[in-house]
Protein backbone atom coordinates (compact mmCIF):
# COMPACT_ATOMS: atom_id res chain seq x y z
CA UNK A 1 0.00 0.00 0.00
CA UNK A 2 2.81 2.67 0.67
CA UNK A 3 4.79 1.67 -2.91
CA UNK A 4 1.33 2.89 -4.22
CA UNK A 5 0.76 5.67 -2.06
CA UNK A 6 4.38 6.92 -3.10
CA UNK A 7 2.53 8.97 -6.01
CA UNK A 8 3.75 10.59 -8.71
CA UNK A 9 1.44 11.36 -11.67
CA UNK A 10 1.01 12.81 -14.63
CA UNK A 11 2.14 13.45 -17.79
CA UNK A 12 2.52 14.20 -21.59
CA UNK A 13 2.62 15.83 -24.93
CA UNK A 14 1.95 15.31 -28.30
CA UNK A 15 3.20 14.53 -31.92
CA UNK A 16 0.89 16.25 -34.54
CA UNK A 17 2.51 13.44 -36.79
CA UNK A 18 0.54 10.15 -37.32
CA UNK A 19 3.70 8.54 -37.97
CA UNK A 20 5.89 9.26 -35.56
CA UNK A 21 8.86 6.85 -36.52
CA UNK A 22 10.75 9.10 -39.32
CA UNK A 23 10.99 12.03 -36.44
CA UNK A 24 12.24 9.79 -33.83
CA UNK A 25 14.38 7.22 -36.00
CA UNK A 26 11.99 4.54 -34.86
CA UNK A 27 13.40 0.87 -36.51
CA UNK A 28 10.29 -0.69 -35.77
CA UNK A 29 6.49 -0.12 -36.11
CA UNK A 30 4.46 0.71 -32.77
CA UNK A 31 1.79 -1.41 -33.88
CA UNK A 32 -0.40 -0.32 -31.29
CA UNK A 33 -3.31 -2.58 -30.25
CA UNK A 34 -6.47 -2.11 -27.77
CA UNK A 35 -6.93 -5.16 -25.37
CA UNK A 36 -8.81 -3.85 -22.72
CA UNK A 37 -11.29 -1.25 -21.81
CA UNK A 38 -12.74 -0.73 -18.41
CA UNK A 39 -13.86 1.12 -15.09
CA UNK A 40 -11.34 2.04 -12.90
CA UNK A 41 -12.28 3.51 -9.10
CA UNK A 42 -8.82 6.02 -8.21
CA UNK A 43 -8.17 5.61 -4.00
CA UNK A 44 -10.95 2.94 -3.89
CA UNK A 45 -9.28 0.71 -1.05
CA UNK A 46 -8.78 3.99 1.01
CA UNK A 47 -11.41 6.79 0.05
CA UNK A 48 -14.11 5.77 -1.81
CA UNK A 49 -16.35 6.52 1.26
CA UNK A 50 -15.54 10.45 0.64
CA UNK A 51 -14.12 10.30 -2.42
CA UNK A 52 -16.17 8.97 -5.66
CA UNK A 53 -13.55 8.68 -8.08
CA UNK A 54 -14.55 7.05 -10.88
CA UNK A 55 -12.39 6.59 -14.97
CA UNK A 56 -12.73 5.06 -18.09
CA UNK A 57 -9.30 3.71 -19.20
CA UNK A 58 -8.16 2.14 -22.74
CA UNK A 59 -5.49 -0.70 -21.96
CA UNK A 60 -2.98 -1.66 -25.53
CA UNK A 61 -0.26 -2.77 -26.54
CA UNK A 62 2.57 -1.82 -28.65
CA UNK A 63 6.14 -2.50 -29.80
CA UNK A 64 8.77 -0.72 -28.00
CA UNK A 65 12.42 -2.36 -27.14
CA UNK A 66 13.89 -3.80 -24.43
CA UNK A 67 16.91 -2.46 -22.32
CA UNK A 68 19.51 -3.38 -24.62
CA UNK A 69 17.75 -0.53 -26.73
CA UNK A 70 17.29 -2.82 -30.23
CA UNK A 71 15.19 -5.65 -29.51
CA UNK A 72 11.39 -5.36 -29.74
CA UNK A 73 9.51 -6.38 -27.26
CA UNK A 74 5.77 -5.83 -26.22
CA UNK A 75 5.06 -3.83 -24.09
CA UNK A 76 1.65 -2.44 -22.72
CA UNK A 77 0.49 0.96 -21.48
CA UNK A 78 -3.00 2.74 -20.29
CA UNK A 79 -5.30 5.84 -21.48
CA UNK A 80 -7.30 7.46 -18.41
CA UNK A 81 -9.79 9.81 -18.62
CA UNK A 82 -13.27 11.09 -16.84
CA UNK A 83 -16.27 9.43 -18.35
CA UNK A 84 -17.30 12.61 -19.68
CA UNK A 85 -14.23 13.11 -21.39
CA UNK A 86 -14.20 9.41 -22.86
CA UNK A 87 -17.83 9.23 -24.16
CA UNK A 88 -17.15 13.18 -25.70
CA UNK A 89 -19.66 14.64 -23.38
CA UNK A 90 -17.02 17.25 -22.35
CA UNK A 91 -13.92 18.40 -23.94
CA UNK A 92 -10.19 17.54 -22.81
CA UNK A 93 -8.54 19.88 -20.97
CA UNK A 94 -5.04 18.83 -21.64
CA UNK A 95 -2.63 15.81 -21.93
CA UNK A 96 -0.56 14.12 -19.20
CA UNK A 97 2.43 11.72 -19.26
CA UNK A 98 2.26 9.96 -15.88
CA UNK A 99 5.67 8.84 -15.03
CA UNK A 100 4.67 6.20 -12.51
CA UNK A 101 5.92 5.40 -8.78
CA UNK A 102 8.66 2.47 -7.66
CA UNK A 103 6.55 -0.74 -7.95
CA UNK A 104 8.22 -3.82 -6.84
CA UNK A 105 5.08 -6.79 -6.75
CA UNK A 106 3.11 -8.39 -9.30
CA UNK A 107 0.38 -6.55 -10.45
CA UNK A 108 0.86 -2.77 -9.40
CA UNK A 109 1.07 -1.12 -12.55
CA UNK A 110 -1.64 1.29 -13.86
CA UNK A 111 -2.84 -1.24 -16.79
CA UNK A 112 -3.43 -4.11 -14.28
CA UNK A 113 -5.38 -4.19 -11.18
CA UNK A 114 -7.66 -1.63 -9.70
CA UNK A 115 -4.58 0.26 -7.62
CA UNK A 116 -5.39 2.87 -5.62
CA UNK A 117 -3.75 5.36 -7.64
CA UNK A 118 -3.71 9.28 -6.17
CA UNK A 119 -2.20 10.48 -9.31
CA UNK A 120 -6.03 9.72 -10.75
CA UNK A 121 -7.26 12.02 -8.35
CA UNK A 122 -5.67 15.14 -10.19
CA UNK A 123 -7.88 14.42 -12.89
CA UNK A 124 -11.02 14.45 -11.34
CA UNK A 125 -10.38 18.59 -11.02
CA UNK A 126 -9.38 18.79 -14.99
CA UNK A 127 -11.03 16.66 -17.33
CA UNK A 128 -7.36 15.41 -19.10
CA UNK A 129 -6.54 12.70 -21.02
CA UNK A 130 -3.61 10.88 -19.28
CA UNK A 131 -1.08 7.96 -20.67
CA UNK A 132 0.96 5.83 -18.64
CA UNK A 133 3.50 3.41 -19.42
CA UNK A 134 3.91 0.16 -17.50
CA UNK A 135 7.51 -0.53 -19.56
CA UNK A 136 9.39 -3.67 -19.15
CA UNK A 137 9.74 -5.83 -16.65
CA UNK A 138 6.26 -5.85 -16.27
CA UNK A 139 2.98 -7.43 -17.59
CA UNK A 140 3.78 -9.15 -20.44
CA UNK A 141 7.70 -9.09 -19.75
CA UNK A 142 7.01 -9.40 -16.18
CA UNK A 143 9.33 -12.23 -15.66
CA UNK A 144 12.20 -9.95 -16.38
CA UNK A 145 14.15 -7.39 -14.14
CA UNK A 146 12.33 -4.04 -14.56
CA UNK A 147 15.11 -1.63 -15.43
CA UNK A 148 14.43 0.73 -12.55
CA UNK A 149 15.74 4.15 -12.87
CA UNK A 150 17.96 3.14 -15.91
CA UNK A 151 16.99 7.06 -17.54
CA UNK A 152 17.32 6.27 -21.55
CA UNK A 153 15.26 2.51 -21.61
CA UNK A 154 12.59 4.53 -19.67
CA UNK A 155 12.38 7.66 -21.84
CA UNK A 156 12.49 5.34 -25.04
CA UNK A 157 9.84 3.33 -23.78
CA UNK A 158 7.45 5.85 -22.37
CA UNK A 159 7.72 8.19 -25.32
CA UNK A 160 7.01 4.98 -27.53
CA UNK A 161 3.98 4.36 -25.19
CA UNK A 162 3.16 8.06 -25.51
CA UNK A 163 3.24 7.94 -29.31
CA UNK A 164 1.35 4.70 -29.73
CA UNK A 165 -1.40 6.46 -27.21
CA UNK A 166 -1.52 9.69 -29.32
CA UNK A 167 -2.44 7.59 -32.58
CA UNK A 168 -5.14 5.97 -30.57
CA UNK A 169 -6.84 8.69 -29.27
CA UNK A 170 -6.92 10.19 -33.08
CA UNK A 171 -7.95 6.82 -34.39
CA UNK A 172 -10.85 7.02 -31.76
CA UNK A 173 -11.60 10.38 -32.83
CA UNK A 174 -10.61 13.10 -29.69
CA UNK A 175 -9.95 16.55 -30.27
CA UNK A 176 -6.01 16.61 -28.90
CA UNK A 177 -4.93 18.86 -31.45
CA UNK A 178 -3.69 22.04 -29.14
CA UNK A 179 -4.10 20.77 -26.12
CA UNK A 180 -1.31 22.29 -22.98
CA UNK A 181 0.53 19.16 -22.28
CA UNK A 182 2.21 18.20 -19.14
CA UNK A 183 4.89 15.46 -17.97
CA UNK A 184 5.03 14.58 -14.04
CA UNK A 185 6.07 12.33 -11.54
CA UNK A 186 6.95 12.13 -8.09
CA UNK A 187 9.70 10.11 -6.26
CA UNK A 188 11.09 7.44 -9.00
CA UNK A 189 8.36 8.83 -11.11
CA UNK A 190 9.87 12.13 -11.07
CA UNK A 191 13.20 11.07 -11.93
CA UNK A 192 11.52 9.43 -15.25
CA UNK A 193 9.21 12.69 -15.65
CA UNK A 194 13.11 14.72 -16.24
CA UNK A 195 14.59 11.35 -18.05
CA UNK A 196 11.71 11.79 -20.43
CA UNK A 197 12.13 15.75 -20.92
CA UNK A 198 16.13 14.95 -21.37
CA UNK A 199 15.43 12.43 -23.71
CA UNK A 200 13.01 14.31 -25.90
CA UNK A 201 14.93 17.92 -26.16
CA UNK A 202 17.80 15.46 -27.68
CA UNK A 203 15.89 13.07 -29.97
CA UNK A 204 12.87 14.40 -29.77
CA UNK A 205 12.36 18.17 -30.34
CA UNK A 206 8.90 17.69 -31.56
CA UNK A 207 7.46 16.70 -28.35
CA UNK A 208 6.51 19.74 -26.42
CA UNK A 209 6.12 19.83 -22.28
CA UNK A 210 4.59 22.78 -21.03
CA UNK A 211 5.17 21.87 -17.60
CA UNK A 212 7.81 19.48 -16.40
CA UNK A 213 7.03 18.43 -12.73
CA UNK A 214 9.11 16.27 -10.51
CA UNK A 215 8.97 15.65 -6.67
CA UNK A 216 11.18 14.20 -4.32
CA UNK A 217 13.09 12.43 -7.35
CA UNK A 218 16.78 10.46 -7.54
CA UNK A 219 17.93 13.08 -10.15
CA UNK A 220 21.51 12.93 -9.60
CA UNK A 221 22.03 9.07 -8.75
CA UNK A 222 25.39 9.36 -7.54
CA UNK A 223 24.45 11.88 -5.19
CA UNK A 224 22.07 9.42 -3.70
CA UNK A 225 24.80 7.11 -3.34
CA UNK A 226 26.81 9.22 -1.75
CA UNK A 227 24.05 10.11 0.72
CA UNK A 228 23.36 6.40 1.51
CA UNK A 229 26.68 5.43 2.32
CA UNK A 230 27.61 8.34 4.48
CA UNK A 231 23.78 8.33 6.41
CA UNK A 232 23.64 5.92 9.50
CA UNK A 233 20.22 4.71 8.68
CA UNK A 234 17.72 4.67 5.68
CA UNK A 235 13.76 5.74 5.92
CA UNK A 236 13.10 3.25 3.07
CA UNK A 237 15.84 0.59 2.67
CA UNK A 238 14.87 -0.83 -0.63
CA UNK A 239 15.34 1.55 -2.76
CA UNK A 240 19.11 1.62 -2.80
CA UNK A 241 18.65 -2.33 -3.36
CA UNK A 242 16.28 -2.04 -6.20
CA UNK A 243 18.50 0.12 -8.29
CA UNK A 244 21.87 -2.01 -7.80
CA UNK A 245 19.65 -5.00 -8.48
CA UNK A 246 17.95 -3.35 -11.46
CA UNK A 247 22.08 -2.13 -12.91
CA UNK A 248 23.11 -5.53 -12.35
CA UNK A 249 20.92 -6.99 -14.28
CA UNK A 250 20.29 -4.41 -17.34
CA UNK A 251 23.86 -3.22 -17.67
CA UNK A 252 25.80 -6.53 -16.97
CA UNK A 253 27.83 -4.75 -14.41
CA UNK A 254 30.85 -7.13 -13.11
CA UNK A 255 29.92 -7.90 -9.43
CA UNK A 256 28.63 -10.17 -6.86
CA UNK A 257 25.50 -9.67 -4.95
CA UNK A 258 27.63 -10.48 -1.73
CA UNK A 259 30.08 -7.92 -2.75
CA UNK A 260 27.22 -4.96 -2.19
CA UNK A 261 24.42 -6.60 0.19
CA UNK A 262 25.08 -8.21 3.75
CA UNK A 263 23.41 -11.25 4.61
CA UNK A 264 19.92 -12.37 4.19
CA UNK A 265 19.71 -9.71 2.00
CA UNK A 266 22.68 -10.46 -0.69
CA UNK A 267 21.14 -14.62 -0.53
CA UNK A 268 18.11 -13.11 -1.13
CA UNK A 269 18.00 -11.10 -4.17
CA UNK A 270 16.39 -13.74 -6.22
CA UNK A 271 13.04 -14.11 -3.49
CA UNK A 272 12.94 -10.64 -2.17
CA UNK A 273 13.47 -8.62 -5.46
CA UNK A 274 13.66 -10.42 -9.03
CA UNK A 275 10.66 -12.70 -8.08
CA UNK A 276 8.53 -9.81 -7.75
CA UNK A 277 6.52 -11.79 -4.84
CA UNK A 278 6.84 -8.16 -2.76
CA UNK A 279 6.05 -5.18 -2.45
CA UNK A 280 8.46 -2.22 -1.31
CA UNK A 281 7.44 -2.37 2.22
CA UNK A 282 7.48 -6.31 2.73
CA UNK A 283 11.20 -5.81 1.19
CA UNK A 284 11.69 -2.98 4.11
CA UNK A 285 10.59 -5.25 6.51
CA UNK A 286 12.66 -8.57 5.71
CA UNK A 287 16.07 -6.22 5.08
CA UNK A 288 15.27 -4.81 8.99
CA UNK A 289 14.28 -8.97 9.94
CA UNK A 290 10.92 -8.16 10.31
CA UNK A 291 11.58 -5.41 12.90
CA UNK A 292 8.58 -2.75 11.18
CA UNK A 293 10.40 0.24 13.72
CA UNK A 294 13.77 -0.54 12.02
CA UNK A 295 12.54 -0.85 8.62
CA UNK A 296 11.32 3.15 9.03
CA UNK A 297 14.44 3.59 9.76
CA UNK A 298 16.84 0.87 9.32
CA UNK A 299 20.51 0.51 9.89
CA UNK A 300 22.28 0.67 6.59
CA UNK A 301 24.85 -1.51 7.41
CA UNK A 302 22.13 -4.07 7.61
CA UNK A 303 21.84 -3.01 3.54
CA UNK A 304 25.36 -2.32 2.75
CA UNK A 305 28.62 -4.01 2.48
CA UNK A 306 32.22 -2.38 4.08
CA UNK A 307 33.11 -2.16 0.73
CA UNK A 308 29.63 -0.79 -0.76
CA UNK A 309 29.72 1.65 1.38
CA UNK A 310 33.42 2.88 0.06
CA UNK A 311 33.23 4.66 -3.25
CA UNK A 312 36.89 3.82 -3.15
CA UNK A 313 36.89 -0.03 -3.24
CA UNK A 314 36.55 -1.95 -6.52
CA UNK A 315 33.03 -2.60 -5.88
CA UNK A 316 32.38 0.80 -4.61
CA UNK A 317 34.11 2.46 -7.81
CA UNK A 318 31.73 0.60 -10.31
CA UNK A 319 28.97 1.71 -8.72
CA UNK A 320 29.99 5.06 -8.15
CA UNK A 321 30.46 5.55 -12.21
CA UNK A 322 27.38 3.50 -13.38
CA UNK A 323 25.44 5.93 -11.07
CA UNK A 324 26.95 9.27 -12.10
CA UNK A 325 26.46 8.28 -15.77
CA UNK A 326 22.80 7.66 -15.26
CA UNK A 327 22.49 10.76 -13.45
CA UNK A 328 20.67 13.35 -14.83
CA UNK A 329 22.52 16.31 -13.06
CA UNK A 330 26.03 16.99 -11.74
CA UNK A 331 29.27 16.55 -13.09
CA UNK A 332 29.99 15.63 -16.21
CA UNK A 333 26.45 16.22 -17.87
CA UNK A 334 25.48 17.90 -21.04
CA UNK A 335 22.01 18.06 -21.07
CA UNK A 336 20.61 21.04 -22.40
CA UNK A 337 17.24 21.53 -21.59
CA UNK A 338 14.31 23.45 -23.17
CA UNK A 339 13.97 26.56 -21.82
CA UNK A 340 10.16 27.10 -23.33
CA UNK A 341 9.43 24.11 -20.61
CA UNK A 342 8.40 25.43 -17.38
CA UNK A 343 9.77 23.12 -14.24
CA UNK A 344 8.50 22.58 -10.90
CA UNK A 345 10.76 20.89 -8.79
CA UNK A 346 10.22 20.00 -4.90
CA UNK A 347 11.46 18.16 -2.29
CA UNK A 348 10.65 18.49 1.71
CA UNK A 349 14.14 18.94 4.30
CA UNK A 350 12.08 15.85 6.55
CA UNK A 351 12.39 13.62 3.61
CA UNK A 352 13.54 10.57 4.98
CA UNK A 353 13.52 8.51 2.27
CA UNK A 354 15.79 10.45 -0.13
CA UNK A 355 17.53 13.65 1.15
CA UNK A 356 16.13 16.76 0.10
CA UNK A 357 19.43 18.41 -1.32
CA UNK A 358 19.05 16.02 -4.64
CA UNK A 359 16.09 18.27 -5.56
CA UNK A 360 18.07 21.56 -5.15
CA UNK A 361 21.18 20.03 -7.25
CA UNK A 362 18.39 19.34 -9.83
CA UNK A 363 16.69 23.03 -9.72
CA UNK A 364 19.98 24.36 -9.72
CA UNK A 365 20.96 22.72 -13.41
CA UNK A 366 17.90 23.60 -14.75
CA UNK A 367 18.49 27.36 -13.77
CA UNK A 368 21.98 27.41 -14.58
CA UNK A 369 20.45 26.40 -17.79
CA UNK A 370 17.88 29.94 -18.15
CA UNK A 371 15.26 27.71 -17.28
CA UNK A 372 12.01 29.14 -15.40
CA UNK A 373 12.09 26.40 -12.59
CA UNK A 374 9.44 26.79 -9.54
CA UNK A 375 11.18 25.35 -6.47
CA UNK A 376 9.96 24.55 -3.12
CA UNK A 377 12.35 22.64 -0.72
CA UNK A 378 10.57 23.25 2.99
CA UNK A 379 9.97 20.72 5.65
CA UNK A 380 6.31 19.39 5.08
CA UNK A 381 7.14 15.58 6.56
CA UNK A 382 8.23 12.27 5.10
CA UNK A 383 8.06 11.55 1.85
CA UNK A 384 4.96 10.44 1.54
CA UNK A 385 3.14 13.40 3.16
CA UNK A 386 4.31 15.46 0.61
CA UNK A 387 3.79 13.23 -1.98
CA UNK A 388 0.26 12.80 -1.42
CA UNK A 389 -0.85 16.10 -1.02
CA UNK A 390 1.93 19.41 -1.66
CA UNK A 391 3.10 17.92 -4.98
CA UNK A 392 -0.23 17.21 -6.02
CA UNK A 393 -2.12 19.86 -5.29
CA UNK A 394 0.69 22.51 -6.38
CA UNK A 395 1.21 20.68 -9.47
CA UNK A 396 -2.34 20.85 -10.42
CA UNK A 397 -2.24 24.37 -9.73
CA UNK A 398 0.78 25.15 -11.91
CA UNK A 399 -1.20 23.19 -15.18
CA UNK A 400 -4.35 25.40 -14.40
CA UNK A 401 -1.49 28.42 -15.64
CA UNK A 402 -1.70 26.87 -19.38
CA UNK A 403 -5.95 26.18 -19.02
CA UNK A 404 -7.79 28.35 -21.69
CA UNK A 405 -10.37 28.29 -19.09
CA UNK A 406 -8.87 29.03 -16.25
CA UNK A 407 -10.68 30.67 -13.27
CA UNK A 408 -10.05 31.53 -10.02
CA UNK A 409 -13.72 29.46 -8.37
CA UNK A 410 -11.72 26.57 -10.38
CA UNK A 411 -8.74 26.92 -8.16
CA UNK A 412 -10.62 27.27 -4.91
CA UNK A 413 -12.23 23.86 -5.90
CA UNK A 414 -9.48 21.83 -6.15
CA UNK A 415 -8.05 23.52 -3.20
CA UNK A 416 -10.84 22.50 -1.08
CA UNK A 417 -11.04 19.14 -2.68
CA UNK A 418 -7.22 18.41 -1.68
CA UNK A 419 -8.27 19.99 1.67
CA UNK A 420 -11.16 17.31 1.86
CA UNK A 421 -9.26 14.14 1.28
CA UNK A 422 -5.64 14.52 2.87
CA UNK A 423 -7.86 14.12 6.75
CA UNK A 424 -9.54 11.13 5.41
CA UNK A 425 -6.90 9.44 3.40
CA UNK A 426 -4.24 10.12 6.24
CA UNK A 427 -6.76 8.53 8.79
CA UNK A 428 -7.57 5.42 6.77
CA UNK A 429 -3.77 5.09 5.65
CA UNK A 430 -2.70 4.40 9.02
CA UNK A 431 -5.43 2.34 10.15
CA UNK A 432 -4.31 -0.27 7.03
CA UNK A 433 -0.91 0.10 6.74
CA UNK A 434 0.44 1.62 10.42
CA UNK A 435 2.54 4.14 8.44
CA UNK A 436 1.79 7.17 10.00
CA UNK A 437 1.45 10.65 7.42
């Protein structure tokens, strides 16, 4: 329940081309293919007494490639929209790429079950159409590694997804033509929403953000690093795990398990990670031996080897480089970005999953760039607490900026709305989970 409650959201932009593939230098045909349409119920576990969130979403398929970046594979993403939007009673307000949260079990990505999925909950306020990408390692490649914040596999997949969603909605005859367009995430989700804008000012330039919104987000990668190895504890002890796990196994890197995890972690890899049997906070909770206090805040050299934790030993070296390569800030970039995008990045100083400084390193390139970046690094709580609510409801605020119908009763709405749910949602959270908001 917390992996899903770690939100991020929403997204996009779009192609005015039919056929995208001469623009990007596509090799291979999207081939995009309906196989599913249905109801979906946003926060139903956790609000549906208050909250009466209902969607219409459009499930398909369509050729991407995997994370050696030639071979095709299929891969499946999701359409979501009000039912006014999707039966053309109203018009679309706008288009969002929803870079999704860290999922680590079976069955938590938007195309499959009924998750409880705040990032739906931003739409109920603005009547968009919003694509998501489930990429690989999941549904039909779910017996694979998911390449978890591996930056250029997730932008070439999700901008695939986005393109093969695009034809779709024009093949099923929406008015998207125009429309503001908007790319977000929060946590890992926000470290694909700026892998995605990185990826498309390069190879890309006919993809358009207007807003660019990432929260609480790994941008720089070896700066995480370095903060894990030089903290005393971790507030979520499986995401350092997940990544080496996920470079390991997509990039071939030359090391042991043993040589980076302590034991039952490093014999465990196989049951607690690449079977996908758990989700983030089971994996929290069998690093810390089942201790739920320590796994808020565990030990990390109940995570970490000696060595793993020196970014001078062998072992400590190739992670140290894989990381800063995949970064998407700090030394040694050359990322340009668009300076027509507008950028909201956040981050709150009690963060304890991910320190907060990664967001200001992030900001910092973007402005040292010319870009117009909207920052907000206070102390609003853990990383969930701001997740759910700040990132949200600012975010949705910052989109109303490119509405053609913006008004200011609109704003107090969704104000109110957010208002509404974070008593109810934080109430019922820790009633089902014990994590306290």
């Amino acid at each position: 329940m917390a992996a899903i409650l770690i939100c991020c959201h929403i997204f996009t932009s779009c192609s005015n081309n039919d056929d995208p593939a001469p623009i990007s230098g596509r090799a291979y045909n999207l081939d995009q293919k309906i196989t599913n349409r249905r109801e979906c119920h946003a926060l139903k576990m956790i609000a549906n007494d208050a909250l009466n969130l209902k969607f219409r979403q459009i499930v398909f398929e369509y050729t991407s490639v995997g994370p050696d970046l030639k071979t095709p594979v299929r891969l499946t993403g999701v359409i979501s929209m009000s039912p006014d939007v999707y039966n053309k009673v109203a018009s679309p307000r706008g288009l969002m790429l929803y870079n999704e949260f860290t999922c680590a079990k079976h069955g938590e990505r938007t195309s499959q079950n009924e998750i409880d999925d705040i990032g739906l909950y931003m739409n109920k306020y603005q009547n968009l159409i919003m694509v998501s990408a489930d990429l690989y390692g999941w549904t039909l490649t779910e017996d694979k590694p998911q390449a978890y914040c591996c930056p250029e596999i997730t932008s070439v997949e999700t901008i695939d997804a986005w393109d093969a969603a695009m034809q779709i909605l024009k093949d099923e005859g929406y008015a998207i033509s125009g429309l503001p367009t908007f790319n977000v995430g929060y946590s890992s989700g926000g470290f694909s929403a700026l892998a995605v804008q990185r990826y498309c000012d390069e190879k890309r330039p006919d993809i358009h953000w207007d807003l660019t919104s990432g929260g609480a987000a790994p941008f720089d990668l070896h700066s995480v690093y370095i903060s894990n190895i030089t903290n005393p504890t971790s507030g979520y002890a499986c995401s350092f795990p997940l990544v080496v796990v996920a470079y390991k196994e997509t990039y071939h890197m030359d090391f042991d398990y043993k040589d980076v995890f302590v034991e039952p972690l490093a014999s465990n890899i196989q049951k607690w990670i690449l079977s996908k049997d758990y989700g983030t906070w089971d994996i929290n909770k069998l690093i810390a031996g089942g201790d739920e206090a320590k796994a808020k805040d565990c030990p990390v050299n109940l995570i970490l080897t000696p060595d793993a934790l020196n970014p001078q030993s062998v072992v400590g070296k190739k992670l140290a480089q894989k990381l800063r390569e995949n970064s998407l800030c700090g030394e040694g970039q050359t990322w340009h970005p668009n300076t027509k995008t507008k950028y909201y990045i956040m981050h709150s100083a009690g963060d304890k999953y991910m320190d907060w400084h990664v967001g200001e390193e992030m900001a910092n390139y973007l402005k040292g760039h010319g870009c117009n970046v909207v920052t907000e690094f206070g102390d609003w709580g853990n990383h969930v607490d701001y997740g759910l609510f700040q990132h949200i409801g600012k975010t949705i605020l910052l989109m109303e900026d490119f509405m053609p119908d913006k008004d200011a009763t609109r704003e107090q709405t969704i104000k109110d709305a957010i208002d509404k749910a974070e008593e109810y949602i934080r109430d019922q959270v820790s009633d089902m989970t014990g994590i306290s908001l």
